[in-house]
PDB file of N, CA and C in Angstrom:
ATOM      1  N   UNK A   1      69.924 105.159-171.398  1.00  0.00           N
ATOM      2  CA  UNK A   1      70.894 104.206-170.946  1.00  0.00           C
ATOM      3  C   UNK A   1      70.615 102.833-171.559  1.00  0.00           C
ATOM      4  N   UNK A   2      69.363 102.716-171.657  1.00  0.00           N
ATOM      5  CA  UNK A   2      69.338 101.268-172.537  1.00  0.00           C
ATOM      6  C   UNK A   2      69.316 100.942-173.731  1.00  0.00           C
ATOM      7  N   UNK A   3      69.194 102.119-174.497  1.00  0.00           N
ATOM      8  CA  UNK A   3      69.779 102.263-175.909  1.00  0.00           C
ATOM      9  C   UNK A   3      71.124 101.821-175.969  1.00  0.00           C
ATOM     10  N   UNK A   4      72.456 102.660-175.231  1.00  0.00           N
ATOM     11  CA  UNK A   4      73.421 102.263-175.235  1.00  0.00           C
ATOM     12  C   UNK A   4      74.223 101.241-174.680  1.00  0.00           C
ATOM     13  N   UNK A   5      73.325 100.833-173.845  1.00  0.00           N
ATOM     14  CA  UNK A   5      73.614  99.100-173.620  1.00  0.00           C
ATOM     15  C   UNK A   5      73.368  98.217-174.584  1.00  0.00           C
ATOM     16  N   UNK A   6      71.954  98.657-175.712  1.00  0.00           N
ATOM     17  CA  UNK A   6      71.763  97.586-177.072  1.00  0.00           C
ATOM     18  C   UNK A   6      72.403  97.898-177.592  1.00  0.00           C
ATOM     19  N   UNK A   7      73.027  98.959-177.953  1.00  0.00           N
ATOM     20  CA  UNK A   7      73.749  99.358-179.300  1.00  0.00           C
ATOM     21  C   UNK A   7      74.944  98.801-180.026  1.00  0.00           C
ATOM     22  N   UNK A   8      76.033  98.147-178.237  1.00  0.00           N
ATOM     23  CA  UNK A   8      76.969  97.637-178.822  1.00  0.00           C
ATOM     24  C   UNK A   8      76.728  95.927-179.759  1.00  0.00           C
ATOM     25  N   UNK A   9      75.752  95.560-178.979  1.00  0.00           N
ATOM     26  CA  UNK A   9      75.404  94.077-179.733  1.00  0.00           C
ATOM     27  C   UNK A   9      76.237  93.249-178.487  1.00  0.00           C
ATOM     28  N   UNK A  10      76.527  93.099-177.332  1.00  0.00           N
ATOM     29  CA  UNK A  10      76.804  92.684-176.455  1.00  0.00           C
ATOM     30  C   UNK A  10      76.422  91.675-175.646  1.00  0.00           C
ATOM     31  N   UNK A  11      75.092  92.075-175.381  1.00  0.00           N
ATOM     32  CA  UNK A  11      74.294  91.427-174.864  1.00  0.00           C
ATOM     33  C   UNK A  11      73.197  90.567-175.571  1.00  0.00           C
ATOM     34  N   UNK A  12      72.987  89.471-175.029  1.00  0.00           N
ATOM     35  CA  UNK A  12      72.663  88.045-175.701  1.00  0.00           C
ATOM     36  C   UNK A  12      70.870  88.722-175.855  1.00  0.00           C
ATOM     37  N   UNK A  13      70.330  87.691-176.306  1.00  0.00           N
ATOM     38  CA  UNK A  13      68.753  87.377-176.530  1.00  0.00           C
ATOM     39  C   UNK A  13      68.047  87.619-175.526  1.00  0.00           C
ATOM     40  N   UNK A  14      68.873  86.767-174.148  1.00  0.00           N
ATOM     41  CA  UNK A  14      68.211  86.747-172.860  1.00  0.00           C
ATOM     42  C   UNK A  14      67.662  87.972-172.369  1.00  0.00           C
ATOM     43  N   UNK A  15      69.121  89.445-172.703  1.00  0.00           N
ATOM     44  CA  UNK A  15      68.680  90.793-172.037  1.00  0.00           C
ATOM     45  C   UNK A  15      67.230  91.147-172.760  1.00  0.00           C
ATOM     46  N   UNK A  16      67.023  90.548-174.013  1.00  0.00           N
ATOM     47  CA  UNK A  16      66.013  91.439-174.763  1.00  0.00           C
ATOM     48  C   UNK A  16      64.689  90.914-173.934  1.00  0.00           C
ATOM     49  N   UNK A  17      65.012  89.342-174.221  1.00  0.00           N
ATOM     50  CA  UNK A  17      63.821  88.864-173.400  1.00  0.00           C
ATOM     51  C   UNK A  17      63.228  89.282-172.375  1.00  0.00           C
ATOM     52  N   UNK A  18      64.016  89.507-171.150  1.00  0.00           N
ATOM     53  CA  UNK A  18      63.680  90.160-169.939  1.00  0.00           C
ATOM     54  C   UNK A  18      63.337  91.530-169.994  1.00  0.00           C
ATOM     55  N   UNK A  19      63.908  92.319-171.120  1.00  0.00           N
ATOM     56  CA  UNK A  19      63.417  93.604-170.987  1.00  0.00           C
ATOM     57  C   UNK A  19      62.022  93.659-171.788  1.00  0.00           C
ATOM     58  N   UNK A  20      61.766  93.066-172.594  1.00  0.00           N
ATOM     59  CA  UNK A  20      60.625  92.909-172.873  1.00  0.00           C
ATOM     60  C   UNK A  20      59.764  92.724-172.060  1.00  0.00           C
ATOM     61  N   UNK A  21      59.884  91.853-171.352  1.00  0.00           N
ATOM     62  CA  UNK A  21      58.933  91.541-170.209  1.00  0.00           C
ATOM     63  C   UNK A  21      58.827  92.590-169.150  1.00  0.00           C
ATOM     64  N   UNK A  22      59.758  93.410-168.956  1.00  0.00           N
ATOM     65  CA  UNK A  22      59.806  94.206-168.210  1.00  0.00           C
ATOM     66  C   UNK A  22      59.288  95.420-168.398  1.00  0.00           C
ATOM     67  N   UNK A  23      59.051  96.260-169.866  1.00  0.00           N
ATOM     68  CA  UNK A  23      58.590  96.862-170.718  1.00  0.00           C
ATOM     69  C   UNK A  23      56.739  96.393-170.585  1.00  0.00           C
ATOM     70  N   UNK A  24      56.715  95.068-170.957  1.00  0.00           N
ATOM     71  CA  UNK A  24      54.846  94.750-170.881  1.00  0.00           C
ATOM     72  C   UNK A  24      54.550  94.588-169.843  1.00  0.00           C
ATOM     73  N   UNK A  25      55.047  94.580-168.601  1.00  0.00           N
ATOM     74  CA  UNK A  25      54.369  94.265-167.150  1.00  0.00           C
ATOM     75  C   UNK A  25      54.498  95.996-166.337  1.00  0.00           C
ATOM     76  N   UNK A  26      55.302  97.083-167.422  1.00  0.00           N
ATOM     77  CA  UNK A  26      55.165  98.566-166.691  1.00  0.00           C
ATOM     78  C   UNK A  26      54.027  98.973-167.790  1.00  0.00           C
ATOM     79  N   UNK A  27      53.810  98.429-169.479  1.00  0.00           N
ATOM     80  CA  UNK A  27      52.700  98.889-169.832  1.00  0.00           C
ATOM     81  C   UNK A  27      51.023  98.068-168.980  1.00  0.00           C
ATOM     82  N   UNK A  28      50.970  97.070-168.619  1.00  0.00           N
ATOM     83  CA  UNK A  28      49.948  96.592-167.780  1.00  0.00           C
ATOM     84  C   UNK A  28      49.472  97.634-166.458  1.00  0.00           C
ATOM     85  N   UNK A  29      50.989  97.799-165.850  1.00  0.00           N
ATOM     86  CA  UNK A  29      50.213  98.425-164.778  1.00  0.00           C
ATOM     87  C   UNK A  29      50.237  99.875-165.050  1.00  0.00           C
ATOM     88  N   UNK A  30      50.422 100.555-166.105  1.00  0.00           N
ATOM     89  CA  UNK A  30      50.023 102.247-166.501  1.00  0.00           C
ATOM     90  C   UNK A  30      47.801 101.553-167.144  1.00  0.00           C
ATOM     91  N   UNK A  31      48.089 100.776-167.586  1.00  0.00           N
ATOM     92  CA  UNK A  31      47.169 100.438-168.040  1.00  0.00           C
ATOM     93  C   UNK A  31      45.611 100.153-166.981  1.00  0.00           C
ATOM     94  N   UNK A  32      46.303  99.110-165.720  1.00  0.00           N
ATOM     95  CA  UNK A  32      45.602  99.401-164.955  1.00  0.00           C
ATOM     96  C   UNK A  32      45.363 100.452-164.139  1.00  0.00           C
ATOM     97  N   UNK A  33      46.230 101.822-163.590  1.00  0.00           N
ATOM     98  CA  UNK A  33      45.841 102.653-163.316  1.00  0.00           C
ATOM     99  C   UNK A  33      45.111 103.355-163.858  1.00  0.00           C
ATOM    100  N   UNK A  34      45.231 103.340-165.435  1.00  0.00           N
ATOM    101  CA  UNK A  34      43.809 104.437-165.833  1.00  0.00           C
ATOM    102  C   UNK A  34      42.905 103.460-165.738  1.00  0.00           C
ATOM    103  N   UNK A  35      42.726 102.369-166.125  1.00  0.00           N
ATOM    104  CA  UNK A  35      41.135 102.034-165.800  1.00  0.00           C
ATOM    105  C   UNK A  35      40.580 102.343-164.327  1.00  0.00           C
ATOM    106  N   UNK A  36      41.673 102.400-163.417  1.00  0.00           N
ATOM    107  CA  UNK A  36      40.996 102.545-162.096  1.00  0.00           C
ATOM    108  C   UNK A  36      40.790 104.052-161.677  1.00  0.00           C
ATOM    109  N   UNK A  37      41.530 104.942-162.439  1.00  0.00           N
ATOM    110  CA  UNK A  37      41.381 106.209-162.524  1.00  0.00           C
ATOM    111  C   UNK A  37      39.635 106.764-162.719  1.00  0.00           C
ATOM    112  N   UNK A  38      39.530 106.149-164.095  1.00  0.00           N
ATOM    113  CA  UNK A  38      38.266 106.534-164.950  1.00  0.00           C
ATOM    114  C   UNK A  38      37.184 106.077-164.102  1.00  0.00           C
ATOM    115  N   UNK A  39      36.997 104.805-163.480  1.00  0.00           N
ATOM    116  CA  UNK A  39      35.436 104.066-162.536  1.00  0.00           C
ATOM    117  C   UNK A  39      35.959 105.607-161.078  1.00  0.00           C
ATOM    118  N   UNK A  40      34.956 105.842-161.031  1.00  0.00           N
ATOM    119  CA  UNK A  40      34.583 106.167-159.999  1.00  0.00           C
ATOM    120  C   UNK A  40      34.098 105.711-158.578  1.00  0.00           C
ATOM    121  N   UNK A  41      34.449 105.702-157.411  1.00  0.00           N
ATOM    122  CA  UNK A  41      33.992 105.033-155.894  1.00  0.00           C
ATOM    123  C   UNK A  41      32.873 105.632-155.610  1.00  0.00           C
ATOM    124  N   UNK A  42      31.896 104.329-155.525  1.00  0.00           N
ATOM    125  CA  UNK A  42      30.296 104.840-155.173  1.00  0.00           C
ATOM    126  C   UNK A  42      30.334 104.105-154.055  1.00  0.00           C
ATOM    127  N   UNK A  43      30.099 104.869-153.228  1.00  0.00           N
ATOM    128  CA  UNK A  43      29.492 104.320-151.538  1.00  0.00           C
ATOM    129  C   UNK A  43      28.812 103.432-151.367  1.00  0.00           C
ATOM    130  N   UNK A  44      27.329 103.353-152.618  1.00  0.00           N
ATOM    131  CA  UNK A  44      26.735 102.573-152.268  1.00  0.00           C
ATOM    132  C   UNK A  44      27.638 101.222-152.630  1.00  0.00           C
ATOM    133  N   UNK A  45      27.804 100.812-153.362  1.00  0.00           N
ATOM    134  CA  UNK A  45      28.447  99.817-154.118  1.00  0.00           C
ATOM    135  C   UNK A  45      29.425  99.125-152.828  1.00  0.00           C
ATOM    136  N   UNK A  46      29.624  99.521-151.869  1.00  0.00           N
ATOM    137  CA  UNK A  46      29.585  99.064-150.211  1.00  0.00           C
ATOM    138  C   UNK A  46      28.821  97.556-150.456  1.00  0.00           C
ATOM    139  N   UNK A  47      27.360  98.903-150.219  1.00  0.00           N
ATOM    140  CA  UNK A  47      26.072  97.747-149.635  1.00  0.00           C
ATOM    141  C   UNK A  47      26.212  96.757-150.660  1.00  0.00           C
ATOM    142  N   UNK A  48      26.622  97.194-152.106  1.00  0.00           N
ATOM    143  CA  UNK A  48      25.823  95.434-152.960  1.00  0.00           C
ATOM    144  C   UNK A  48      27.518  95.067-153.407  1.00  0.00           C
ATOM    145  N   UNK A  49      28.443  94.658-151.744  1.00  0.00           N
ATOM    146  CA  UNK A  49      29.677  94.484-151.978  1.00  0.00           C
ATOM    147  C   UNK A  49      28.782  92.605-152.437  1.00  0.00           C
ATOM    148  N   UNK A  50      29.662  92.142-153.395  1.00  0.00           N
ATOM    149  CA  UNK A  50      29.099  90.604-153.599  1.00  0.00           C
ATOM    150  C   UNK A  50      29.479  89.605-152.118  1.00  0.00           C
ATOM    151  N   UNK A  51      28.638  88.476-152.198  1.00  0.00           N
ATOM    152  CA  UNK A  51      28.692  87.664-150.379  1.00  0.00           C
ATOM    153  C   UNK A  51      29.904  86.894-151.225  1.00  0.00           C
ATOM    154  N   UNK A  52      30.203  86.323-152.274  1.00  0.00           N
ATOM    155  CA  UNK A  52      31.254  85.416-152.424  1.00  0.00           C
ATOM    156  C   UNK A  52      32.324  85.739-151.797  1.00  0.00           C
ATOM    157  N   UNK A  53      32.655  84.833-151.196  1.00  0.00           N
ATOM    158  CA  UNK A  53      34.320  85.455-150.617  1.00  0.00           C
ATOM    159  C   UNK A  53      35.490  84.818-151.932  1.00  0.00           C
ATOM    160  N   UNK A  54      34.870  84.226-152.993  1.00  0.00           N
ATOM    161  CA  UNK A  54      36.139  84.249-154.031  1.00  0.00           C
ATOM    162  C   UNK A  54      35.735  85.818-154.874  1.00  0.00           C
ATOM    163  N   UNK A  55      34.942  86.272-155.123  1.00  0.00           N
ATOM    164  CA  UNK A  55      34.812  87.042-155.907  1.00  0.00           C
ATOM    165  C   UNK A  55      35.729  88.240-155.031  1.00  0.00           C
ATOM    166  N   UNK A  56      35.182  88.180-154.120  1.00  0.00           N
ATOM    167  CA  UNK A  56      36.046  89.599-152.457  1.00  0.00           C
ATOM    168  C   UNK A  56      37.459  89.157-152.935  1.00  0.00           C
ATOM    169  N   UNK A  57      37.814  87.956-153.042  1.00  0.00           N
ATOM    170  CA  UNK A  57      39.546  88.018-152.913  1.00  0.00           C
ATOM    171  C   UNK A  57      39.864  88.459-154.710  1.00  0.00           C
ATOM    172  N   UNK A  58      39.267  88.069-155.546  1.00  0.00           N
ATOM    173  CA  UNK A  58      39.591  88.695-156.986  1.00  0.00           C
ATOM    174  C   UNK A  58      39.277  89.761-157.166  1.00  0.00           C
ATOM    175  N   UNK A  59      38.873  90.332-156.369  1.00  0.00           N
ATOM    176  CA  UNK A  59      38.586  91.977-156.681  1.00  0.00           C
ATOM    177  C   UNK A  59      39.895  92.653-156.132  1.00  0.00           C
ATOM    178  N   UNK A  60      40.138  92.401-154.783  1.00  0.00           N
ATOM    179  CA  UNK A  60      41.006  93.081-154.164  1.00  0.00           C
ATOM    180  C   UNK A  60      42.342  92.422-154.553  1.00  0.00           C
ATOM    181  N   UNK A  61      42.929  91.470-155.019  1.00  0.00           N
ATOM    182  CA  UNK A  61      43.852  91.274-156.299  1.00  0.00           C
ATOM    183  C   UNK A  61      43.560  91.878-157.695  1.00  0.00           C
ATOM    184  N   UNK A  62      42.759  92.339-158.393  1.00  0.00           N
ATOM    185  CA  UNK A  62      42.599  92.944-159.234  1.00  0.00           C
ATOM    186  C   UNK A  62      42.893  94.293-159.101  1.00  0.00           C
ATOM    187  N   UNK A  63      43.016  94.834-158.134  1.00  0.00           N
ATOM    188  CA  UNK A  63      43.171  96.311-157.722  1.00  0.00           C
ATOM    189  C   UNK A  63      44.037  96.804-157.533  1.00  0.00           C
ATOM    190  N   UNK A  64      44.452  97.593-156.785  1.00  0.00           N
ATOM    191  CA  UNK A  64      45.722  98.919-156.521  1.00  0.00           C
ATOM    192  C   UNK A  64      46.978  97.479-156.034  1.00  0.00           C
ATOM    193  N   UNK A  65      46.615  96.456-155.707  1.00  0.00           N
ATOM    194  CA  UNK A  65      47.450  95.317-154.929  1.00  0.00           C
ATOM    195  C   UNK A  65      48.202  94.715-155.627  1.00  0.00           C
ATOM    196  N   UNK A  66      47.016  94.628-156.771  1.00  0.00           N
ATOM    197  CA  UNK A  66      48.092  93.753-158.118  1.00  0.00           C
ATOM    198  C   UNK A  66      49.489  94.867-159.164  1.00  0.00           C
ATOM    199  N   UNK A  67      48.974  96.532-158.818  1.00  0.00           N
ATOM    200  CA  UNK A  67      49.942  97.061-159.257  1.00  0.00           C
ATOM    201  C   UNK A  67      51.063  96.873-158.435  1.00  0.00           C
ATOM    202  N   UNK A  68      50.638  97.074-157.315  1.00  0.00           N
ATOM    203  CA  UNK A  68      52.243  97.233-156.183  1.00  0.00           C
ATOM    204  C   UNK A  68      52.964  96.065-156.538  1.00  0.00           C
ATOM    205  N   UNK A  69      51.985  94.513-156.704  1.00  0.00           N
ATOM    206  CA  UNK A  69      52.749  93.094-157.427  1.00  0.00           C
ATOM    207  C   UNK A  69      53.820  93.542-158.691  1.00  0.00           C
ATOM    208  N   UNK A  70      53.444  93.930-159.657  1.00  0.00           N
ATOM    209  CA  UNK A  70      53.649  94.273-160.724  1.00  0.00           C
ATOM    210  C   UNK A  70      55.237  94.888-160.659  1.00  0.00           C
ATOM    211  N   UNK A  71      54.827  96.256-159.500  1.00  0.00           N
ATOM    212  CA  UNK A  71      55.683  97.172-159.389  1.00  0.00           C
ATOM    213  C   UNK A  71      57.219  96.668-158.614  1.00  0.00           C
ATOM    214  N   UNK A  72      56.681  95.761-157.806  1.00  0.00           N
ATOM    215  CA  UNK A  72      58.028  94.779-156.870  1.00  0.00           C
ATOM    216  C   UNK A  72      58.587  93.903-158.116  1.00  0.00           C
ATOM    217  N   UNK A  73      57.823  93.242-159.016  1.00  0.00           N
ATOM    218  CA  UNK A  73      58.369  92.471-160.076  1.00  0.00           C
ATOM    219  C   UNK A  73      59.217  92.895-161.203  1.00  0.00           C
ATOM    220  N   UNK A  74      58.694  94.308-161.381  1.00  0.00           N
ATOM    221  CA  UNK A  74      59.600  95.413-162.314  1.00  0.00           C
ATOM    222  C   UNK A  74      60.877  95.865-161.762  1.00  0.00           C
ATOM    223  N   UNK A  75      60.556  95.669-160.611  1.00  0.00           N
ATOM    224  CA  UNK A  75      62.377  96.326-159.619  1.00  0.00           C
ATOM    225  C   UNK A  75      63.487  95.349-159.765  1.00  0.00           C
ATOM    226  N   UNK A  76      62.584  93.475-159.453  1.00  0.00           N
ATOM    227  CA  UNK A  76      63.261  93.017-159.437  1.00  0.00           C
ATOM    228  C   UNK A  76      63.654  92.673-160.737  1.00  0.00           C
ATOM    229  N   UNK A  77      62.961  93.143-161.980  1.00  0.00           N
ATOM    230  CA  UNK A  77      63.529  92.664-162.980  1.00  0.00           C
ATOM    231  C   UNK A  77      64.560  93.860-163.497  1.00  0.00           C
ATOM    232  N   UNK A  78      64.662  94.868-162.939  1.00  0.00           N
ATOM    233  CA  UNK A  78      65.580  95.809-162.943  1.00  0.00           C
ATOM    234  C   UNK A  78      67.072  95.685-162.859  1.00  0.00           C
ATOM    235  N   UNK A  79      67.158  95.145-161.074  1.00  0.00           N
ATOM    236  CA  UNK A  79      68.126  94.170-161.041  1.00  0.00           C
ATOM    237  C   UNK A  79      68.515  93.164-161.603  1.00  0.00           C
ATOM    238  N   UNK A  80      68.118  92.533-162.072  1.00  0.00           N
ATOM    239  CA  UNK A  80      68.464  91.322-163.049  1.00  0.00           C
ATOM    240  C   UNK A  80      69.102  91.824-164.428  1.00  0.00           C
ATOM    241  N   UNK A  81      68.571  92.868-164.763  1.00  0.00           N
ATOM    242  CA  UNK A  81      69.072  93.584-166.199  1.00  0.00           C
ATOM    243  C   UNK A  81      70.513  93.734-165.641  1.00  0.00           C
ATOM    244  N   UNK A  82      70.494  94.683-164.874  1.00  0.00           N
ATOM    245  CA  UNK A  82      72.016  95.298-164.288  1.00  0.00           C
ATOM    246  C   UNK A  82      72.726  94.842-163.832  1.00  0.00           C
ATOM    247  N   UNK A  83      72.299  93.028-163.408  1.00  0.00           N
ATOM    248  CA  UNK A  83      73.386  91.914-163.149  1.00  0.00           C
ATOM    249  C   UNK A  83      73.964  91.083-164.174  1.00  0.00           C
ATOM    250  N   UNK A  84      72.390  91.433-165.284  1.00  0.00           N
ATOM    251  CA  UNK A  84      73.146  90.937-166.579  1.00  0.00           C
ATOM    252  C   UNK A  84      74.518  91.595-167.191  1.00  0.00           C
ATOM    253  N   UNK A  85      73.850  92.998-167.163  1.00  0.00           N
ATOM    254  CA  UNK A  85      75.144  93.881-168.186  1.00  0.00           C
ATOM    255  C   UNK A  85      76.015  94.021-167.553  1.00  0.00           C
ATOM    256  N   UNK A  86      76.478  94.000-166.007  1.00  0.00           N
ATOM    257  CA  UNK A  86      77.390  93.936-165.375  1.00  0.00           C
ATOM    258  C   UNK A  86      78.848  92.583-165.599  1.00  0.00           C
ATOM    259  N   UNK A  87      77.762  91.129-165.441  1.00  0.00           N
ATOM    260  CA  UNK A  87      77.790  90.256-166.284  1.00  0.00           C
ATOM    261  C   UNK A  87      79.077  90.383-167.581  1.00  0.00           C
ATOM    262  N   UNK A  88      77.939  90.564-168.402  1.00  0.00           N
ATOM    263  CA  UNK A  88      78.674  90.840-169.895  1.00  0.00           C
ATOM    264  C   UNK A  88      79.926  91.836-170.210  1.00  0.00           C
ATOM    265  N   UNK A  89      79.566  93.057-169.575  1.00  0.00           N
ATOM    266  CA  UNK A  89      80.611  93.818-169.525  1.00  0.00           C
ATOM    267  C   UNK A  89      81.675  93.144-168.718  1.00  0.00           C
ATOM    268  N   UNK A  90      82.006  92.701-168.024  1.00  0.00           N
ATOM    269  CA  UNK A  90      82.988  92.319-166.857  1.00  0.00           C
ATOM    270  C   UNK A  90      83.946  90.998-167.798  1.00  0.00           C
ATOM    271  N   UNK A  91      83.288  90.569-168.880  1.00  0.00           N
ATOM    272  CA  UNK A  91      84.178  89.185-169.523  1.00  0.00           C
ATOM    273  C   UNK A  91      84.884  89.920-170.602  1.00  0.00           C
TER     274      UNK A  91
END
Protein backbone atom coordinates (compact mmCIF):
# COMPACT_ATOMS: atom_id res chain seq x y z
CA UNK A 1 0.00 0.00 0.00
CA UNK A 2 2.77 2.41 0.35
CA UNK A 3 4.34 1.77 -2.76
CA UNK A 4 1.18 2.83 -4.37
CA UNK A 5 0.67 5.82 -2.51
CA UNK A 6 4.53 6.88 -3.76
CA UNK A 7 4.08 5.91 -7.06
CA UNK A 8 1.71 8.49 -8.19
CA UNK A 9 4.18 11.46 -7.17
CA UNK A 10 1.36 13.04 -5.12
CA UNK A 11 2.50 13.39 -2.13
CA UNK A 12 4.94 16.17 -1.05
CA UNK A 13 8.54 15.67 0.75
CA UNK A 14 6.77 15.91 4.06
CA UNK A 15 5.08 12.16 3.51
CA UNK A 16 8.66 10.88 2.80
CA UNK A 17 9.98 12.60 5.74
CA UNK A 18 7.65 11.15 8.21
CA UNK A 19 7.81 7.84 6.77
CA UNK A 20 11.23 7.76 7.10
CA UNK A 21 11.11 8.42 10.47
CA UNK A 22 8.66 6.04 10.91
CA UNK A 23 10.61 3.27 9.06
CA UNK A 24 13.95 4.17 11.61
CA UNK A 25 12.07 4.29 14.90
CA UNK A 26 10.31 0.41 13.81
CA UNK A 27 14.07 -0.48 12.74
CA UNK A 28 15.32 0.77 16.48
CA UNK A 29 12.86 -1.05 18.24
CA UNK A 30 13.31 -4.65 16.14
CA UNK A 31 16.79 -3.71 17.03
CA UNK A 32 16.24 -3.36 20.58
CA UNK A 33 14.38 -6.47 20.97
CA UNK A 34 17.12 -8.65 19.80
CA UNK A 35 19.60 -7.16 21.94
CA UNK A 36 17.28 -7.89 24.79
CA UNK A 37 16.51 -11.24 23.39
CA UNK A 38 20.31 -12.36 23.26
CA UNK A 39 21.42 -10.99 27.36
CA UNK A 40 20.05 -13.38 29.35
CA UNK A 41 18.15 -12.69 33.15
CA UNK A 42 20.52 -13.65 35.92
CA UNK A 43 18.95 -13.59 39.33
CA UNK A 44 21.84 -12.72 40.78
CA UNK A 45 22.27 -9.48 38.97
CA UNK A 46 19.12 -8.63 41.51
CA UNK A 47 21.67 -8.46 44.32
CA UNK A 48 24.41 -6.16 42.40
CA UNK A 49 21.09 -4.15 41.12
CA UNK A 50 23.33 -0.54 41.09
CA UNK A 51 22.22 1.97 44.50
CA UNK A 52 22.03 4.99 41.92
CA UNK A 53 18.58 5.78 41.52
CA UNK A 54 19.60 7.65 38.07
CA UNK A 55 21.21 4.69 36.76
CA UNK A 56 17.59 2.45 38.13
CA UNK A 57 15.57 5.03 36.09
CA UNK A 58 17.95 4.61 32.74
CA UNK A 59 17.85 1.17 32.82
CA UNK A 60 14.22 0.71 33.10
CA UNK A 61 13.79 3.40 30.19
CA UNK A 62 16.23 1.59 28.26
CA UNK A 63 14.17 -1.52 28.33
CA UNK A 64 10.97 -3.30 27.18
CA UNK A 65 9.40 0.57 28.22
CA UNK A 66 11.24 2.42 25.72
CA UNK A 67 9.89 -0.12 23.00
CA UNK A 68 6.19 0.25 24.00
CA UNK A 69 7.44 4.41 23.68
CA UNK A 70 8.59 3.73 20.32
CA UNK A 71 5.63 1.51 19.51
CA UNK A 72 2.77 4.37 20.63
CA UNK A 73 5.00 6.83 18.47
CA UNK A 74 4.87 4.52 15.34
CA UNK A 75 0.91 4.35 15.59
CA UNK A 76 0.81 7.75 15.97
CA UNK A 77 2.90 8.36 13.14
CA UNK A 78 0.69 5.98 11.25
CA UNK A 79 -2.08 8.21 11.61
CA UNK A 80 -0.50 11.12 10.50
CA UNK A 81 0.56 9.32 7.18
CA UNK A 82 -3.20 8.47 6.55
CA UNK A 83 -4.26 12.05 7.40
CA UNK A 84 -1.73 13.08 5.10
CA UNK A 85 -2.82 10.97 2.01
CA UNK A 86 -6.29 11.45 2.86
CA UNK A 87 -5.27 15.12 2.76
CA UNK A 88 -3.79 15.02 -0.70
CA UNK A 89 -6.08 12.74 -2.22
CA UNK A 90 -9.24 14.75 -1.20
CA UNK A 91 -7.82 18.23 -3.26
Amino acid sequence: MTFDRLTPGTLGVSYLIVLGIKLSLIAVMFYLIRAKRQTAWNYRSIQNFPKDPKRNILQLIAGYNLVIVLGLIVYLLSSLLRSMYEVTVGQ
